[in-house]
PDB file of N, CA and C in Angstrom:
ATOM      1  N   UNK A   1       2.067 -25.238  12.974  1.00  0.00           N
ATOM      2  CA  UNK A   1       2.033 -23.861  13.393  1.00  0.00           C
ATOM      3  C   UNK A   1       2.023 -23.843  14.918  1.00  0.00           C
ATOM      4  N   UNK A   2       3.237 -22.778  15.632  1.00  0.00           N
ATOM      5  CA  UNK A   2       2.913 -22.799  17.029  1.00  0.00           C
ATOM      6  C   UNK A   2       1.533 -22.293  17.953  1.00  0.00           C
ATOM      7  N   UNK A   3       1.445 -22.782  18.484  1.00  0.00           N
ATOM      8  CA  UNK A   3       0.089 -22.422  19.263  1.00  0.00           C
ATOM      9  C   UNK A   3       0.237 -20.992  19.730  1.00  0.00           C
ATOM     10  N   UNK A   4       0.849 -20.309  19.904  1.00  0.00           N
ATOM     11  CA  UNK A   4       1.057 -19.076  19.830  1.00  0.00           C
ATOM     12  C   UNK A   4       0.534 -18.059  18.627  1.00  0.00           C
ATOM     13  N   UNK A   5       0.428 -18.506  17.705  1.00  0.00           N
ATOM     14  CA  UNK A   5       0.103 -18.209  16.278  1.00  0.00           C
ATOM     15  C   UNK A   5      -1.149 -18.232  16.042  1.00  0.00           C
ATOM     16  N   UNK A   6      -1.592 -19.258  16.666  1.00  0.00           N
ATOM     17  CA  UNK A   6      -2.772 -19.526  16.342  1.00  0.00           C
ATOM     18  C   UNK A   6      -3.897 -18.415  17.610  1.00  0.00           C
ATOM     19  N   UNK A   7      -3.172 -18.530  18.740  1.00  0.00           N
ATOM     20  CA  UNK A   7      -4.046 -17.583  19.893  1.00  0.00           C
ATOM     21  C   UNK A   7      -4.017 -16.262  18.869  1.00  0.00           C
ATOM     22  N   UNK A   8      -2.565 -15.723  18.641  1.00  0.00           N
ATOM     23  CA  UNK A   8      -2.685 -14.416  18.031  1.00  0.00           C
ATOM     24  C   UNK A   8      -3.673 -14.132  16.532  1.00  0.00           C
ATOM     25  N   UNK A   9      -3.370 -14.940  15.986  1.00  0.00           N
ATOM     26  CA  UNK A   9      -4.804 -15.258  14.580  1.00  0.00           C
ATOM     27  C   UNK A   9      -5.794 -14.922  15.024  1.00  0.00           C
ATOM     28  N   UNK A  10      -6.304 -15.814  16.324  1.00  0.00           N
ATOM     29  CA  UNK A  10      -7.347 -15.708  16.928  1.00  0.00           C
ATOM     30  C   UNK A  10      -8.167 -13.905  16.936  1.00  0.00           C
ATOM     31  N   UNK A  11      -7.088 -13.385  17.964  1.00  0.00           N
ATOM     32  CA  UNK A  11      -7.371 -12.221  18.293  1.00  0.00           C
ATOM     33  C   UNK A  11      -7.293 -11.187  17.563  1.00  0.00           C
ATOM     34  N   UNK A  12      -7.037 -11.377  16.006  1.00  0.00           N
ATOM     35  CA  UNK A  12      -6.958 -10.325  15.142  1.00  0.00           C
ATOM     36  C   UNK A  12      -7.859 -11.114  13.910  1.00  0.00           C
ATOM     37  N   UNK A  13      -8.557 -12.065  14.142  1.00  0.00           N
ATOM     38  CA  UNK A  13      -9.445 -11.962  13.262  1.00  0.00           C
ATOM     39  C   UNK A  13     -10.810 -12.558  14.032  1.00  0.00           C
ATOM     40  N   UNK A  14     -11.794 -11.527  14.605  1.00  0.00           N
ATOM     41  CA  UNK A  14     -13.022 -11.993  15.101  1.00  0.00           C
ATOM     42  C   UNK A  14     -13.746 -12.841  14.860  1.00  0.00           C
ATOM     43  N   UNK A  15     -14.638 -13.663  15.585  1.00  0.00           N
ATOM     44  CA  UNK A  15     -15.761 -14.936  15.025  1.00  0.00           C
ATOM     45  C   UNK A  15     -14.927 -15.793  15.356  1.00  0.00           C
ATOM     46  N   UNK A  16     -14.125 -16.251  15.937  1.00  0.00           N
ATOM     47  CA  UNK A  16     -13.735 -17.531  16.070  1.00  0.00           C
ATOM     48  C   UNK A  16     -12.713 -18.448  15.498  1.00  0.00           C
ATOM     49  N   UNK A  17     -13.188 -19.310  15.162  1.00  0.00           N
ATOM     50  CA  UNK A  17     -11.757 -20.334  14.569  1.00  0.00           C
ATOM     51  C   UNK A  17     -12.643 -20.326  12.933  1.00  0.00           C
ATOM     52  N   UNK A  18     -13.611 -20.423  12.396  1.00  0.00           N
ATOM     53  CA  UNK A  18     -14.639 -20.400  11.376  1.00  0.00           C
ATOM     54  C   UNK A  18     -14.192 -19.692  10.631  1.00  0.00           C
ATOM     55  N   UNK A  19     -14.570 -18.150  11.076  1.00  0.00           N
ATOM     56  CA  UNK A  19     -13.926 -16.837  11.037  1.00  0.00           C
ATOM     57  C   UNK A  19     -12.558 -16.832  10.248  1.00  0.00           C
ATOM     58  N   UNK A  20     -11.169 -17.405  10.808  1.00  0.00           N
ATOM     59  CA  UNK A  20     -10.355 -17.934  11.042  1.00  0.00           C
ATOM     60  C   UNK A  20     -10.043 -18.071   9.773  1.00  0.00           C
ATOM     61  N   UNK A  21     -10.461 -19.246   9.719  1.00  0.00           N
ATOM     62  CA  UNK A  21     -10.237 -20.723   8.500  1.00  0.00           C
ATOM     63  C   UNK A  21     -10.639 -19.386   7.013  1.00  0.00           C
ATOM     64  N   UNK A  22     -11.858 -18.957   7.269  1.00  0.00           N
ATOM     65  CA  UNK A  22     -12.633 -18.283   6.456  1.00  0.00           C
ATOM     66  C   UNK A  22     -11.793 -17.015   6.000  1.00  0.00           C
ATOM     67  N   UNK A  23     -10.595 -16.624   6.122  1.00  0.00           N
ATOM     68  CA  UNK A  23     -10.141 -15.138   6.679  1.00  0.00           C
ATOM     69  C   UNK A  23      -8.948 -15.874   5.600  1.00  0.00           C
ATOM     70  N   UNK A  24      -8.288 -16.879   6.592  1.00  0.00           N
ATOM     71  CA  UNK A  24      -6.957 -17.656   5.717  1.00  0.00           C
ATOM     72  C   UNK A  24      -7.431 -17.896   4.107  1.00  0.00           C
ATOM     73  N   UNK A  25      -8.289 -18.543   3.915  1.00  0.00           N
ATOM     74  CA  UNK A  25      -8.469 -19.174   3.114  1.00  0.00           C
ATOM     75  C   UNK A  25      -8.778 -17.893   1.787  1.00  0.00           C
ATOM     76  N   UNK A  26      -9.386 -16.822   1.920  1.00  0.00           N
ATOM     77  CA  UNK A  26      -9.913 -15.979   1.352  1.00  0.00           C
ATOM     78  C   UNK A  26      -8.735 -15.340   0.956  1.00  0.00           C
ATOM     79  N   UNK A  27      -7.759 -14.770   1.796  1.00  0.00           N
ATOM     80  CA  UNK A  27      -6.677 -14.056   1.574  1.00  0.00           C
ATOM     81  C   UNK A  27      -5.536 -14.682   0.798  1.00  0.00           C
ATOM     82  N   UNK A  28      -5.310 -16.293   1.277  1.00  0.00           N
ATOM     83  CA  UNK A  28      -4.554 -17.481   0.323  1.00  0.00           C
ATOM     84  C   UNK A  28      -5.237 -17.123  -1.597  1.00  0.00           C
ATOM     85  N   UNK A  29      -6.052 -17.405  -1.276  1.00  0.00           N
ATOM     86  CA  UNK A  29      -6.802 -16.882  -2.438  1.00  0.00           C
ATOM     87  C   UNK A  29      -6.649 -15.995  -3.450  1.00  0.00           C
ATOM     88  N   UNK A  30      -6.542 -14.946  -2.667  1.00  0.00           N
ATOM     89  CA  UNK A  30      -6.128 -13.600  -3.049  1.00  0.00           C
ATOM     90  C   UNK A  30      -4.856 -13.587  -4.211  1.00  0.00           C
ATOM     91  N   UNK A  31      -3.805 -14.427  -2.925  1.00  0.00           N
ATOM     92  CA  UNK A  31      -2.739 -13.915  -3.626  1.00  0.00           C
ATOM     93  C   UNK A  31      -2.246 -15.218  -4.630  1.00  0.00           C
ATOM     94  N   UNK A  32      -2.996 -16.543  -4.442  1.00  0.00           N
ATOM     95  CA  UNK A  32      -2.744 -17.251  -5.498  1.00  0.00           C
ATOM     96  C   UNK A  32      -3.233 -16.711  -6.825  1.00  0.00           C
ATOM     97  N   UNK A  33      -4.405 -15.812  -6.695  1.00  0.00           N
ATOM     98  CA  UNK A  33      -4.798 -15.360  -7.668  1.00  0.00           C
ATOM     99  C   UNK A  33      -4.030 -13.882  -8.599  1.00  0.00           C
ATOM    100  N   UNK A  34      -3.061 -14.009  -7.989  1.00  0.00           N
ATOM    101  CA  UNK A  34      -1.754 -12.512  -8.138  1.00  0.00           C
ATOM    102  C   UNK A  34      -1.853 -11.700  -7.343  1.00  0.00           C
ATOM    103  N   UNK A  35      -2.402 -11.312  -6.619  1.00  0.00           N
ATOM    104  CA  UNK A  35      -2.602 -10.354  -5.473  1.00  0.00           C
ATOM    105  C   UNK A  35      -0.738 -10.352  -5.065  1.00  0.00           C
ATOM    106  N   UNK A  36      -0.427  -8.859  -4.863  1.00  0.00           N
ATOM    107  CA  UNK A  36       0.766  -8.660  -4.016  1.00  0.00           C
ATOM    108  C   UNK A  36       0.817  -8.562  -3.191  1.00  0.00           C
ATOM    109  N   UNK A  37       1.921  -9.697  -2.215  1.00  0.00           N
ATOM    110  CA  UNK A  37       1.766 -10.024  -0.919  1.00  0.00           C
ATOM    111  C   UNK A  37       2.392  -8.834  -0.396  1.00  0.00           C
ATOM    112  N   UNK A  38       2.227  -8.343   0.785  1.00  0.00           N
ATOM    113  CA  UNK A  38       2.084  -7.349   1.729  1.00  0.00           C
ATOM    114  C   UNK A  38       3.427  -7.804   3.002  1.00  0.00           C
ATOM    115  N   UNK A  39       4.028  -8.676   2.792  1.00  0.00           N
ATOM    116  CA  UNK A  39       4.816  -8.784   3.680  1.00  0.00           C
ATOM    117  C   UNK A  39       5.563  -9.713   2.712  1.00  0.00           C
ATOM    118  N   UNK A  40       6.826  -9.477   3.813  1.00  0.00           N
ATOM    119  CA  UNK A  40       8.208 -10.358   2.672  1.00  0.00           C
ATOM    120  C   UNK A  40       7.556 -12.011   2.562  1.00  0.00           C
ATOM    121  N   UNK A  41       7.844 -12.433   1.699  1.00  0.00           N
ATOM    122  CA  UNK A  41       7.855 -13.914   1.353  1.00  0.00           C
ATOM    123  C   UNK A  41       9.122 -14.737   1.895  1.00  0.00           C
ATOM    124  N   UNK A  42       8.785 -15.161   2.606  1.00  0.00           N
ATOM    125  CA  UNK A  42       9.427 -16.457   2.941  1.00  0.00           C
ATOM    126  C   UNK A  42       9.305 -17.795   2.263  1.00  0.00           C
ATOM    127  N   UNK A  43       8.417 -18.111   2.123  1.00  0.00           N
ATOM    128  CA  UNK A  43       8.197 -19.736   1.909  1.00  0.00           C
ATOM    129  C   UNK A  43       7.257 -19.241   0.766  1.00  0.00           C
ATOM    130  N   UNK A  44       7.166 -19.512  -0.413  1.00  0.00           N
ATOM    131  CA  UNK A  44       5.767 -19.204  -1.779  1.00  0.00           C
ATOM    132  C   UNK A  44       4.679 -20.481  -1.404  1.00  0.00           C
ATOM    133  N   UNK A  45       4.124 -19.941  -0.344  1.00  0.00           N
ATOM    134  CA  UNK A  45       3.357 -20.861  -0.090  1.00  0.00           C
ATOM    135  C   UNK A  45       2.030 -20.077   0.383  1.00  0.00           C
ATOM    136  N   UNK A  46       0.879 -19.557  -0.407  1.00  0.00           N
ATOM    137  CA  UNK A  46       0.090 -18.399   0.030  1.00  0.00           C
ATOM    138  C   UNK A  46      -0.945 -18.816   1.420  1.00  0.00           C
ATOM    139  N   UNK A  47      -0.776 -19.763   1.869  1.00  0.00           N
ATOM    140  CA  UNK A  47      -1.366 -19.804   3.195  1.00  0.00           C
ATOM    141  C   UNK A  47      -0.562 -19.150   4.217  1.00  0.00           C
ATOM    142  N   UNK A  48       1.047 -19.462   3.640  1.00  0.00           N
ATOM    143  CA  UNK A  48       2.061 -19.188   4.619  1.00  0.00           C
ATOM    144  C   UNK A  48       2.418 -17.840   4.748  1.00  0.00           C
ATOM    145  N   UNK A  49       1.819 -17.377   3.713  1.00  0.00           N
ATOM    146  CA  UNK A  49       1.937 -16.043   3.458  1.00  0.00           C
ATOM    147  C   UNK A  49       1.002 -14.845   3.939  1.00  0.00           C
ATOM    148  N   UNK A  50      -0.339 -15.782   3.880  1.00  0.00           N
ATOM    149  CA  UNK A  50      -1.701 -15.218   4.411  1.00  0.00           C
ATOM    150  C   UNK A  50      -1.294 -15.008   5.406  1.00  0.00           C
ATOM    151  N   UNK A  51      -0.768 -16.081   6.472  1.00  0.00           N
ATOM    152  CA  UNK A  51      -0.767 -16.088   7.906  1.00  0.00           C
ATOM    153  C   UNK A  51       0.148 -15.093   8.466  1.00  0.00           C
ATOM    154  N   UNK A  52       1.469 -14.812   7.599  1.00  0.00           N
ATOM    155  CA  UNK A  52       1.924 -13.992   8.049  1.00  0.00           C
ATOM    156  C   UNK A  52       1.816 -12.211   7.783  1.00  0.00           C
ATOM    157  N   UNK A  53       0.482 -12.093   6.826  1.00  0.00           N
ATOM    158  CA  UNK A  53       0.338 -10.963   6.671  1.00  0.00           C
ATOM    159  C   UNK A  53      -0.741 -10.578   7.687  1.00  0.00           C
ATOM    160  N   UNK A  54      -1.173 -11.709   8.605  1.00  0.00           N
ATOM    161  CA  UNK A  54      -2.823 -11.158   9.329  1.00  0.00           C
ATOM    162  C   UNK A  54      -1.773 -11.315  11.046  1.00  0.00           C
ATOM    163  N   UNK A  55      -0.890 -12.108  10.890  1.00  0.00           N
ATOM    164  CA  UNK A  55       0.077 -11.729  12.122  1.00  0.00           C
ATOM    165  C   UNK A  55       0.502 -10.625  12.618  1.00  0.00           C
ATOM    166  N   UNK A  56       0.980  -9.759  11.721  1.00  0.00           N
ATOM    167  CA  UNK A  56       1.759  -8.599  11.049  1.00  0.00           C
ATOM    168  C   UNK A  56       0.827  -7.491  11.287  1.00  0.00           C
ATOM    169  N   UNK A  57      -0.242  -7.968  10.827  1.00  0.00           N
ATOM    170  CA  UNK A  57      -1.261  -6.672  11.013  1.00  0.00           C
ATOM    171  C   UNK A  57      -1.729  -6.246   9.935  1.00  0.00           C
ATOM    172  N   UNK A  58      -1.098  -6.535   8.897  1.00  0.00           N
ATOM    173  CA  UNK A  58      -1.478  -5.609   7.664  1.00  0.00           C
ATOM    174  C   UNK A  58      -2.339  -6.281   6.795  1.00  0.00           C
ATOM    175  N   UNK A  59      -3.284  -7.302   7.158  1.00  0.00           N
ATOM    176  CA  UNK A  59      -4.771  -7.295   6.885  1.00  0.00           C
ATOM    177  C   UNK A  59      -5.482  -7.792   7.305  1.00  0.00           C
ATOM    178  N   UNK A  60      -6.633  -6.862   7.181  1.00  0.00           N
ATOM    179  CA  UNK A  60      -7.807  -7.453   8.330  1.00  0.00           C
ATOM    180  C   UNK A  60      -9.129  -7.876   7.612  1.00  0.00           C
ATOM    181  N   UNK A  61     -10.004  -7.953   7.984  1.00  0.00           N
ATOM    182  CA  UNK A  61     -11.249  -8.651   8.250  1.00  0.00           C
ATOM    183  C   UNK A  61     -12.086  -8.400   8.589  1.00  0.00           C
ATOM    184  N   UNK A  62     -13.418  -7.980   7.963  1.00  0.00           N
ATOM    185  CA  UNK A  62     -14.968  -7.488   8.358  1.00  0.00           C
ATOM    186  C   UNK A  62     -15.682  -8.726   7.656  1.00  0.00           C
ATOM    187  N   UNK A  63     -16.082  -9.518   8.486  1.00  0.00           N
ATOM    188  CA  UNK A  63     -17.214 -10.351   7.828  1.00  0.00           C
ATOM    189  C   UNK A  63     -18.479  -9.783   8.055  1.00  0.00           C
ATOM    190  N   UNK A  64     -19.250  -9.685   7.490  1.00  0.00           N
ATOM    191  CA  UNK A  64     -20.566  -9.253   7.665  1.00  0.00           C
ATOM    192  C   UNK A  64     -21.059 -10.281   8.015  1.00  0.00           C
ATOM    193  N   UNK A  65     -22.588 -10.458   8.633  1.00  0.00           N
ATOM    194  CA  UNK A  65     -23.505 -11.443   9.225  1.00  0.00           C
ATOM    195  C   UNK A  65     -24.465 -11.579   7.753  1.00  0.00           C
ATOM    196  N   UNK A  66     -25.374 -12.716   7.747  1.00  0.00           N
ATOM    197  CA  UNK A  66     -25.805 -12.888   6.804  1.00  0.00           C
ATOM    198  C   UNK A  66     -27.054 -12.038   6.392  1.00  0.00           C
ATOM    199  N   UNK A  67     -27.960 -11.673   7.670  1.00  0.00           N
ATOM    200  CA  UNK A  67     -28.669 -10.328   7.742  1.00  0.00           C
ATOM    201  C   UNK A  67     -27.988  -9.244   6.830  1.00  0.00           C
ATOM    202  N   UNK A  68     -27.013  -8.778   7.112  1.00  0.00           N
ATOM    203  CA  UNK A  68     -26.383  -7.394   7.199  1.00  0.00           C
ATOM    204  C   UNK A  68     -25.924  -7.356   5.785  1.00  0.00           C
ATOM    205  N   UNK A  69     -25.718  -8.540   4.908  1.00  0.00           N
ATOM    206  CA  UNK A  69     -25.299  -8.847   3.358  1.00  0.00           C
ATOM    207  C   UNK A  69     -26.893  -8.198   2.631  1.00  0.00           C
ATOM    208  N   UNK A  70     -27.449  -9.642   3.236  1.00  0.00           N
ATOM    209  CA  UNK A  70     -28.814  -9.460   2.340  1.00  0.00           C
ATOM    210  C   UNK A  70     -29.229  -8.327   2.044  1.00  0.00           C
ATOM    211  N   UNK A  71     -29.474  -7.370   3.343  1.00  0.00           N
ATOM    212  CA  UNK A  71     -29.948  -5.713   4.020  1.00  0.00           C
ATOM    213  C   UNK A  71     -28.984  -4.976   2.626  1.00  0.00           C
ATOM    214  N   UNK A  72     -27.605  -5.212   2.716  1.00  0.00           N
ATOM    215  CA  UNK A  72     -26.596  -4.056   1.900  1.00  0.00           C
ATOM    216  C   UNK A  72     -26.985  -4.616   0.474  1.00  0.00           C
ATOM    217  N   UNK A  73     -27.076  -5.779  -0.163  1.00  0.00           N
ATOM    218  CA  UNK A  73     -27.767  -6.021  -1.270  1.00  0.00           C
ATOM    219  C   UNK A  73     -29.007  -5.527  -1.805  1.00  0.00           C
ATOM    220  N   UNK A  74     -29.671  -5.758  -1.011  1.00  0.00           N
ATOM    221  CA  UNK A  74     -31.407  -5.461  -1.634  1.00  0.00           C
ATOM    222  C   UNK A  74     -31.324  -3.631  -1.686  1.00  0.00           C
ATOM    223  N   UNK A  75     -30.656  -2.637  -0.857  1.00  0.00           N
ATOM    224  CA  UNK A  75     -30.582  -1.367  -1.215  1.00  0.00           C
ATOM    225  C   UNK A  75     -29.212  -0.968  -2.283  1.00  0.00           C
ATOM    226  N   UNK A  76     -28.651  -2.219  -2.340  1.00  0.00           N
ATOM    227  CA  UNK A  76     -27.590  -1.374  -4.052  1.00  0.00           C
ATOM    228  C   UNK A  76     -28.808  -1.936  -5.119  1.00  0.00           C
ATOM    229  N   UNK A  77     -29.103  -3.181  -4.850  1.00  0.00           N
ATOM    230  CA  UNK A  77     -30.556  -2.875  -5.959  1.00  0.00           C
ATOM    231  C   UNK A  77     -31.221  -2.229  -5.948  1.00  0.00           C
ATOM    232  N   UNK A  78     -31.813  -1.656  -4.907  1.00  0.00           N
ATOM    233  CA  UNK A  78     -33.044  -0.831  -5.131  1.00  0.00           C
ATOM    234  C   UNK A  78     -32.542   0.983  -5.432  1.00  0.00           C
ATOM    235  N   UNK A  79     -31.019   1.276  -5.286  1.00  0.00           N
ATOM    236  CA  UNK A  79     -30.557   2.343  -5.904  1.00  0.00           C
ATOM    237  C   UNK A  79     -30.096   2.054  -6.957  1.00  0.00           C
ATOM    238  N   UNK A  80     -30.155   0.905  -7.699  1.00  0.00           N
ATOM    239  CA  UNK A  80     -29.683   1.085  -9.232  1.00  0.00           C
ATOM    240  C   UNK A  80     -31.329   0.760 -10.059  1.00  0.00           C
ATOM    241  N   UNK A  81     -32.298   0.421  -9.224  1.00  0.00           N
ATOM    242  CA  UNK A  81     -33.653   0.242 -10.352  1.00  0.00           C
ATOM    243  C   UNK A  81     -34.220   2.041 -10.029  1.00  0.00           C
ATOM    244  N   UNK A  82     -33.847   2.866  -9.323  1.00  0.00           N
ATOM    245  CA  UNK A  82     -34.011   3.879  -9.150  1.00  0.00           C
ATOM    246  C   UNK A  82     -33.355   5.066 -10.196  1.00  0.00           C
TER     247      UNK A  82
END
């Protein structure tokens, strides 16, 4: 992958290179799992595909912090024992 690709990855998916890896890998995922890819297919290769749909723009990325999970968990429990 050109290094160009990788700066722009960078800057459209926050947190870093972690972030990154974490973002690819999730979205590869996605569409190995049938998910319809969002941009033309070139190569059936869903990394190759990931990468070029988070290039593109057309998907993004909110990771939550591990605080901010726990916090949104413990109140969908405590509105469904309610």
């Amino acid at each position: 992958m050109p290094q160009d690709n990788i700066t722009e990855l960078k800057k459209r998916v926050p947190g870093g290179k972690y972030a990154l890896a974490r973002a690819l890998a999730e979205r590869a995922r996605q569409l190995q799992n049938g998910a319809t890819p969002l941009t033309a297919v070139k190569v059936a290769n869903p990394l190759s595909t990931a990468i070029e749909e988070i290039l593109e723009g057309k998907v993004t990325f909110d990771f939550k912090n591990e605080e901010e999970t726990k916090a949104a968990i413990a109140n969908e429990a405590a509105k469904l024992l309610t």
